[in-house]
C-alpha atoms as a PDB file:
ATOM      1  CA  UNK A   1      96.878 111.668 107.244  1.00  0.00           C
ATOM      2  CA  UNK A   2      99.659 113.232 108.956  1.00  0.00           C
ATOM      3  CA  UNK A   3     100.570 112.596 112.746  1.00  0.00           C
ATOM      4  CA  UNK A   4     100.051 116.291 113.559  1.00  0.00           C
ATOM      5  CA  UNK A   5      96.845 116.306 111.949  1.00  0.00           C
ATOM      6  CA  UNK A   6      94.918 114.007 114.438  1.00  0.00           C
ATOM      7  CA  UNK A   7      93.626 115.602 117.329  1.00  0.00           C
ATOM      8  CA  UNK A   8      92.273 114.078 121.032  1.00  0.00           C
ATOM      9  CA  UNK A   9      88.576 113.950 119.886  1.00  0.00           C
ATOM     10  CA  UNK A  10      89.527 112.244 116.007  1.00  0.00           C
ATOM     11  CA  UNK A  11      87.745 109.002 115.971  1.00  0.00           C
ATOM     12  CA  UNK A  12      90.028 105.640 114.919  1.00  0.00           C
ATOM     13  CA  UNK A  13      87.360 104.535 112.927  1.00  0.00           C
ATOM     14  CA  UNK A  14      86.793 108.149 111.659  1.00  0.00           C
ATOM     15  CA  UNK A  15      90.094 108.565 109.685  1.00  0.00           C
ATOM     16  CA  UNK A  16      90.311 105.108 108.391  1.00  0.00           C
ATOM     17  CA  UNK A  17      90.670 102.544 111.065  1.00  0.00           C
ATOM     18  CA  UNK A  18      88.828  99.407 110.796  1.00  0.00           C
ATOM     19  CA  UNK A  19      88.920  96.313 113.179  1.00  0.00           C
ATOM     20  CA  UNK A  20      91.732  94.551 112.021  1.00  0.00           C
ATOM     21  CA  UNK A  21      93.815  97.367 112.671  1.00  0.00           C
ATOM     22  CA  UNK A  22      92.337  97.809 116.093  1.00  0.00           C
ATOM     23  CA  UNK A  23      93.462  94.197 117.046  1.00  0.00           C
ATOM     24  CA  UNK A  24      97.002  95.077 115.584  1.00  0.00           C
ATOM     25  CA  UNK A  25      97.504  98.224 117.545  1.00  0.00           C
ATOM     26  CA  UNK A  26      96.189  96.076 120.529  1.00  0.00           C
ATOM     27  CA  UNK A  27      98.389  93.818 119.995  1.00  0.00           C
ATOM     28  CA  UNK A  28     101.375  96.402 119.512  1.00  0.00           C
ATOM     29  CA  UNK A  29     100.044  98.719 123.040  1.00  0.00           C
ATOM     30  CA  UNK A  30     100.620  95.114 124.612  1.00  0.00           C
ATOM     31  CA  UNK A  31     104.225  94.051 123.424  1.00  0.00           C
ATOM     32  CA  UNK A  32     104.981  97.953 124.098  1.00  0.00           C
ATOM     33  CA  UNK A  33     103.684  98.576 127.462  1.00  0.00           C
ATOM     34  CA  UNK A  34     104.354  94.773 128.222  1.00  0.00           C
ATOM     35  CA  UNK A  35     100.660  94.239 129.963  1.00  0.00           C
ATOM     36  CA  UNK A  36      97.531  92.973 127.876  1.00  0.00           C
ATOM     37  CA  UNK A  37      95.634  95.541 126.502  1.00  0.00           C
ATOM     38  CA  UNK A  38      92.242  94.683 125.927  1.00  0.00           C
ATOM     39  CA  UNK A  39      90.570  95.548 122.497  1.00  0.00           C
ATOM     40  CA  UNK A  40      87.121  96.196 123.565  1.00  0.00           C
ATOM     41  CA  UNK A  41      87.986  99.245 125.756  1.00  0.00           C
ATOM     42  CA  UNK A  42      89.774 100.519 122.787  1.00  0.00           C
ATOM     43  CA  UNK A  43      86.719  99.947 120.355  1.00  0.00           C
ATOM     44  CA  UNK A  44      84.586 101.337 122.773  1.00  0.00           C
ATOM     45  CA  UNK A  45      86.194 105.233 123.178  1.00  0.00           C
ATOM     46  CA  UNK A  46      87.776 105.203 119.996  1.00  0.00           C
ATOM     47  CA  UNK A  47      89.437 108.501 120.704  1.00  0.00           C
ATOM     48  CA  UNK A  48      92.730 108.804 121.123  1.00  0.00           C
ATOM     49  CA  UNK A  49      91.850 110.082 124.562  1.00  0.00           C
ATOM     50  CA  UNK A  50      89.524 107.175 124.580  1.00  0.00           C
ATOM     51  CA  UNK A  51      92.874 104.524 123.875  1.00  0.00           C
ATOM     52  CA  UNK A  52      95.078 106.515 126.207  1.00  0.00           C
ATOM     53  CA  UNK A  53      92.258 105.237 129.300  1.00  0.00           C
ATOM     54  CA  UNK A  54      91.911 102.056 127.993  1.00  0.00           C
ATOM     55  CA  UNK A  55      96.025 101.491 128.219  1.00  0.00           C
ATOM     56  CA  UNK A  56      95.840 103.398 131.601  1.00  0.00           C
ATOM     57  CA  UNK A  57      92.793 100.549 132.685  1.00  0.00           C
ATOM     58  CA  UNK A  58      94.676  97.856 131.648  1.00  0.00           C
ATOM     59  CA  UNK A  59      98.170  99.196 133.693  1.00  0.00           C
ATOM     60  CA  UNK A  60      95.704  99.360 136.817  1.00  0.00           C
ATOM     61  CA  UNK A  61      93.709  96.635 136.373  1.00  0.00           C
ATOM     62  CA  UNK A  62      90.230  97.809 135.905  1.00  0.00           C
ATOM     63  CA  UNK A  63      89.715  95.267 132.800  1.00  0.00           C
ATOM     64  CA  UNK A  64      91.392  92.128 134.237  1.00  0.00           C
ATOM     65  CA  UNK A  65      87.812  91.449 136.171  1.00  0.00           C
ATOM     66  CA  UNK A  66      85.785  91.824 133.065  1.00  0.00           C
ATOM     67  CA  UNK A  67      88.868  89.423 130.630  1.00  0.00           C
ATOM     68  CA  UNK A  68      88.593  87.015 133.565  1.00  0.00           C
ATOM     69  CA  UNK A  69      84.770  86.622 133.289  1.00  0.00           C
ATOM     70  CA  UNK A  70      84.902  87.492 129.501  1.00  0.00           C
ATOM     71  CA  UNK A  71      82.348  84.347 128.085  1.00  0.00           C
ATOM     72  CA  UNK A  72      80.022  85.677 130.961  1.00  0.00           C
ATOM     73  CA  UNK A  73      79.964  89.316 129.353  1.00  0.00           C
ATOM     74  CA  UNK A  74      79.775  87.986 126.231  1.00  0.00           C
ATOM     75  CA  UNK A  75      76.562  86.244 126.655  1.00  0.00           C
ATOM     76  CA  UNK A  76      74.834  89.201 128.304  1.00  0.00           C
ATOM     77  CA  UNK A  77      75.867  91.281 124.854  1.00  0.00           C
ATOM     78  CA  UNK A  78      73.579  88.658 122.362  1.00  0.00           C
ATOM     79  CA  UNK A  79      70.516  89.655 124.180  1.00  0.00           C
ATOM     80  CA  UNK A  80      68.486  92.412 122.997  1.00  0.00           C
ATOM     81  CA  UNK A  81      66.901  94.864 125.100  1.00  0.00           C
ATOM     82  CA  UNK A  82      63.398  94.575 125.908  1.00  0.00           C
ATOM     83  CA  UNK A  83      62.359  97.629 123.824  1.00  0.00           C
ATOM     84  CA  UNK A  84      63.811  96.351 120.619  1.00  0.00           C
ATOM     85  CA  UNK A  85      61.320  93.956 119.145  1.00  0.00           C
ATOM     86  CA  UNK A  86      60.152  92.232 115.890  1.00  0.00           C
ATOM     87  CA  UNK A  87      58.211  93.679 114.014  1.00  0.00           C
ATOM     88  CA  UNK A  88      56.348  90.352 113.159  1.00  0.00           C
ATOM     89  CA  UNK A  89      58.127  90.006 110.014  1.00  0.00           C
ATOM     90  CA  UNK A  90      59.537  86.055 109.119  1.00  0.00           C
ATOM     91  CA  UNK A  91      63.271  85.387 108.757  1.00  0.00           C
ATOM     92  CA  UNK A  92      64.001  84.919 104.940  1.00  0.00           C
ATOM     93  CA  UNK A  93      66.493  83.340 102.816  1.00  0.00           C
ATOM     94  CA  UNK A  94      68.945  86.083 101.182  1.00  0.00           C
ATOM     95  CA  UNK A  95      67.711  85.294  97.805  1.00  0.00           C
ATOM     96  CA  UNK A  96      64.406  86.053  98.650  1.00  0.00           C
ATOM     97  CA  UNK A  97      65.037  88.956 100.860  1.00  0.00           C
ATOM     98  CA  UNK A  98      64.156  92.451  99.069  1.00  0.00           C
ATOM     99  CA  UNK A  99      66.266  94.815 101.250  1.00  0.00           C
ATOM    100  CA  UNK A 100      69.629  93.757 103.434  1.00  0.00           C
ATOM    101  CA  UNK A 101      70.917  96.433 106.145  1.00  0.00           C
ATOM    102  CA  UNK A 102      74.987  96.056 105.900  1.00  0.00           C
ATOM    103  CA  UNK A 103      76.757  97.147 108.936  1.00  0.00           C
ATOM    104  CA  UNK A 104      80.370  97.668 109.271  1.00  0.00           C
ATOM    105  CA  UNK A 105      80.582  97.967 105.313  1.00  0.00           C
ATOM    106  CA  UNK A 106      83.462 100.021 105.421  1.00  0.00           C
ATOM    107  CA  UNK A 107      85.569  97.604 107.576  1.00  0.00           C
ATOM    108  CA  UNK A 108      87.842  95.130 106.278  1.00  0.00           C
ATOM    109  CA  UNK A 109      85.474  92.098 106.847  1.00  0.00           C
ATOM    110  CA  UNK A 110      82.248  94.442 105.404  1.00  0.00           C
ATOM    111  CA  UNK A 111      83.728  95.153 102.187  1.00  0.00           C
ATOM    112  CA  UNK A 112      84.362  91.377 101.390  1.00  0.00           C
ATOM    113  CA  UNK A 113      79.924  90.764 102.775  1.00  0.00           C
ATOM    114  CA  UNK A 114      79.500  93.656 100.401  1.00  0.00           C
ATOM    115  CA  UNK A 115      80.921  92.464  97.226  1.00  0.00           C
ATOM    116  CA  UNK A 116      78.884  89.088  98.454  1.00  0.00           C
ATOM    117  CA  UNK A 117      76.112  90.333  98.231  1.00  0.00           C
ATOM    118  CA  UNK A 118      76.604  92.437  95.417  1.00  0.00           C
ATOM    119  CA  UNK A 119      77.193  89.141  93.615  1.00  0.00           C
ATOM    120  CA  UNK A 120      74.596  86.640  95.153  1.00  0.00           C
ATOM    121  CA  UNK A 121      71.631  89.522  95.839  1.00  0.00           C
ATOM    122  CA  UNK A 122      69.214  91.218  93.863  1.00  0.00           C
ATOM    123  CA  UNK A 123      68.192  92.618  96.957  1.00  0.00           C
ATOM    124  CA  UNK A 124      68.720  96.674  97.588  1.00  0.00           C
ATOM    125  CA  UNK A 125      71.665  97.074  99.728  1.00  0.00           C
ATOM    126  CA  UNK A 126      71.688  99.680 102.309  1.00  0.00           C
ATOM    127  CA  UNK A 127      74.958  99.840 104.121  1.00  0.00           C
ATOM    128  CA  UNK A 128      74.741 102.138 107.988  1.00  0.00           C
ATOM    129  CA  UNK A 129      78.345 103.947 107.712  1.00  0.00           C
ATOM    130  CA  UNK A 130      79.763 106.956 109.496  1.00  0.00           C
ATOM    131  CA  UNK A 131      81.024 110.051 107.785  1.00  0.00           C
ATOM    132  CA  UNK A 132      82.504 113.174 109.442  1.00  0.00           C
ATOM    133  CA  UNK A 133      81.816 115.764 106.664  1.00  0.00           C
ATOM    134  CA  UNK A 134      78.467 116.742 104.231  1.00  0.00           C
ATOM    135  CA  UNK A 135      80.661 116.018 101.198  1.00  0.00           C
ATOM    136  CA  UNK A 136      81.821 112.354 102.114  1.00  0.00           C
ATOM    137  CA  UNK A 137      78.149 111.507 102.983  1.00  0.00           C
ATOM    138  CA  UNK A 138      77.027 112.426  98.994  1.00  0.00           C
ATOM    139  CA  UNK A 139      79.773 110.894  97.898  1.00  0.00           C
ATOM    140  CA  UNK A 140      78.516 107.853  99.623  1.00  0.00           C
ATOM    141  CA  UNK A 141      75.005 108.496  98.692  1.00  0.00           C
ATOM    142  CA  UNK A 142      76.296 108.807  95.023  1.00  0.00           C
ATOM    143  CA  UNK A 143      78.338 105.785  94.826  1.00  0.00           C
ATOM    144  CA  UNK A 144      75.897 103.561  96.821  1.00  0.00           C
ATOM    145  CA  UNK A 145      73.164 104.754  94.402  1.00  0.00           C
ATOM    146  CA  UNK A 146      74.721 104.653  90.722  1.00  0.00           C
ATOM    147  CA  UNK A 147      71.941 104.592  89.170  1.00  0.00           C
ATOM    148  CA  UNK A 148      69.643 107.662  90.961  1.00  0.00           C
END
């Protein structure tokens, strides 16, 4: 995609970005701007607006509170809110579940738990991914579906 076609409201993950590259360009905003640079913030307003706060956060300090007590906000993310609940169903082992949900398929990591599954499953796949335009959701639907 070419520089000048990105615009303030593109998403990183929208035109291509995946995690891995996140943690790079973290990585690169802190040996630039010569402060840490957070990924989280990044991931979280994944605008380039979105990045352009996050850097400005980090200059000012806003995210050294939350790094410093980082395990702390960590375990307050693994619990679920109240209103999300079982629906009484067991846990199962893979090769006897029927359907797996896939998140994140199209990120590096997902597309290696993909092929996984692809391999160790007979299980229907579904895989929850983000598309920007009508055409690259059917193409989706298509390839995710060869046989419908």
């Amino acid at each position: 995609m070419p520089v000048g076609a990105i615009k303030d409201d593109h998403g990183f993950f929208d035109i291509g970005g995946h995690s891995l590259v996140l943690a790079v360009l973290a990585n690169r905003f802190s040996k630039e701007f010569g402060f840490p640079v957070p990924l989280a913030p990044l991931a979280g307003n994944p605008t380039l607006q979105g990045h352009m706060e996050a850097i400005r956060d980090a200059r000012d300090g806003h995210t050294a509170s939350v790094q410093a007590d980082l395990p702390a906000v960590l375990r307050t993310d693994i619990v679920l809110d109240e209103d999300i609940k079982s629906n009484g169903t067991a846990m199962r082992q893979l090769s006897e579940a029927k359907t797996v949900l896939l998140t994140g398929a199209t990120g590096y990591l997902g597309a290696f738990l993909l092929k996984s599954l692809f391999e160790n499953t007979s299980a229907t796949i579904v895989c929850l991914v983000r598309f920007t335009d009508p055409v690259s959701n059917f193409l989706c639907q298509v390839w995710a579906c060869p046989d419908q």
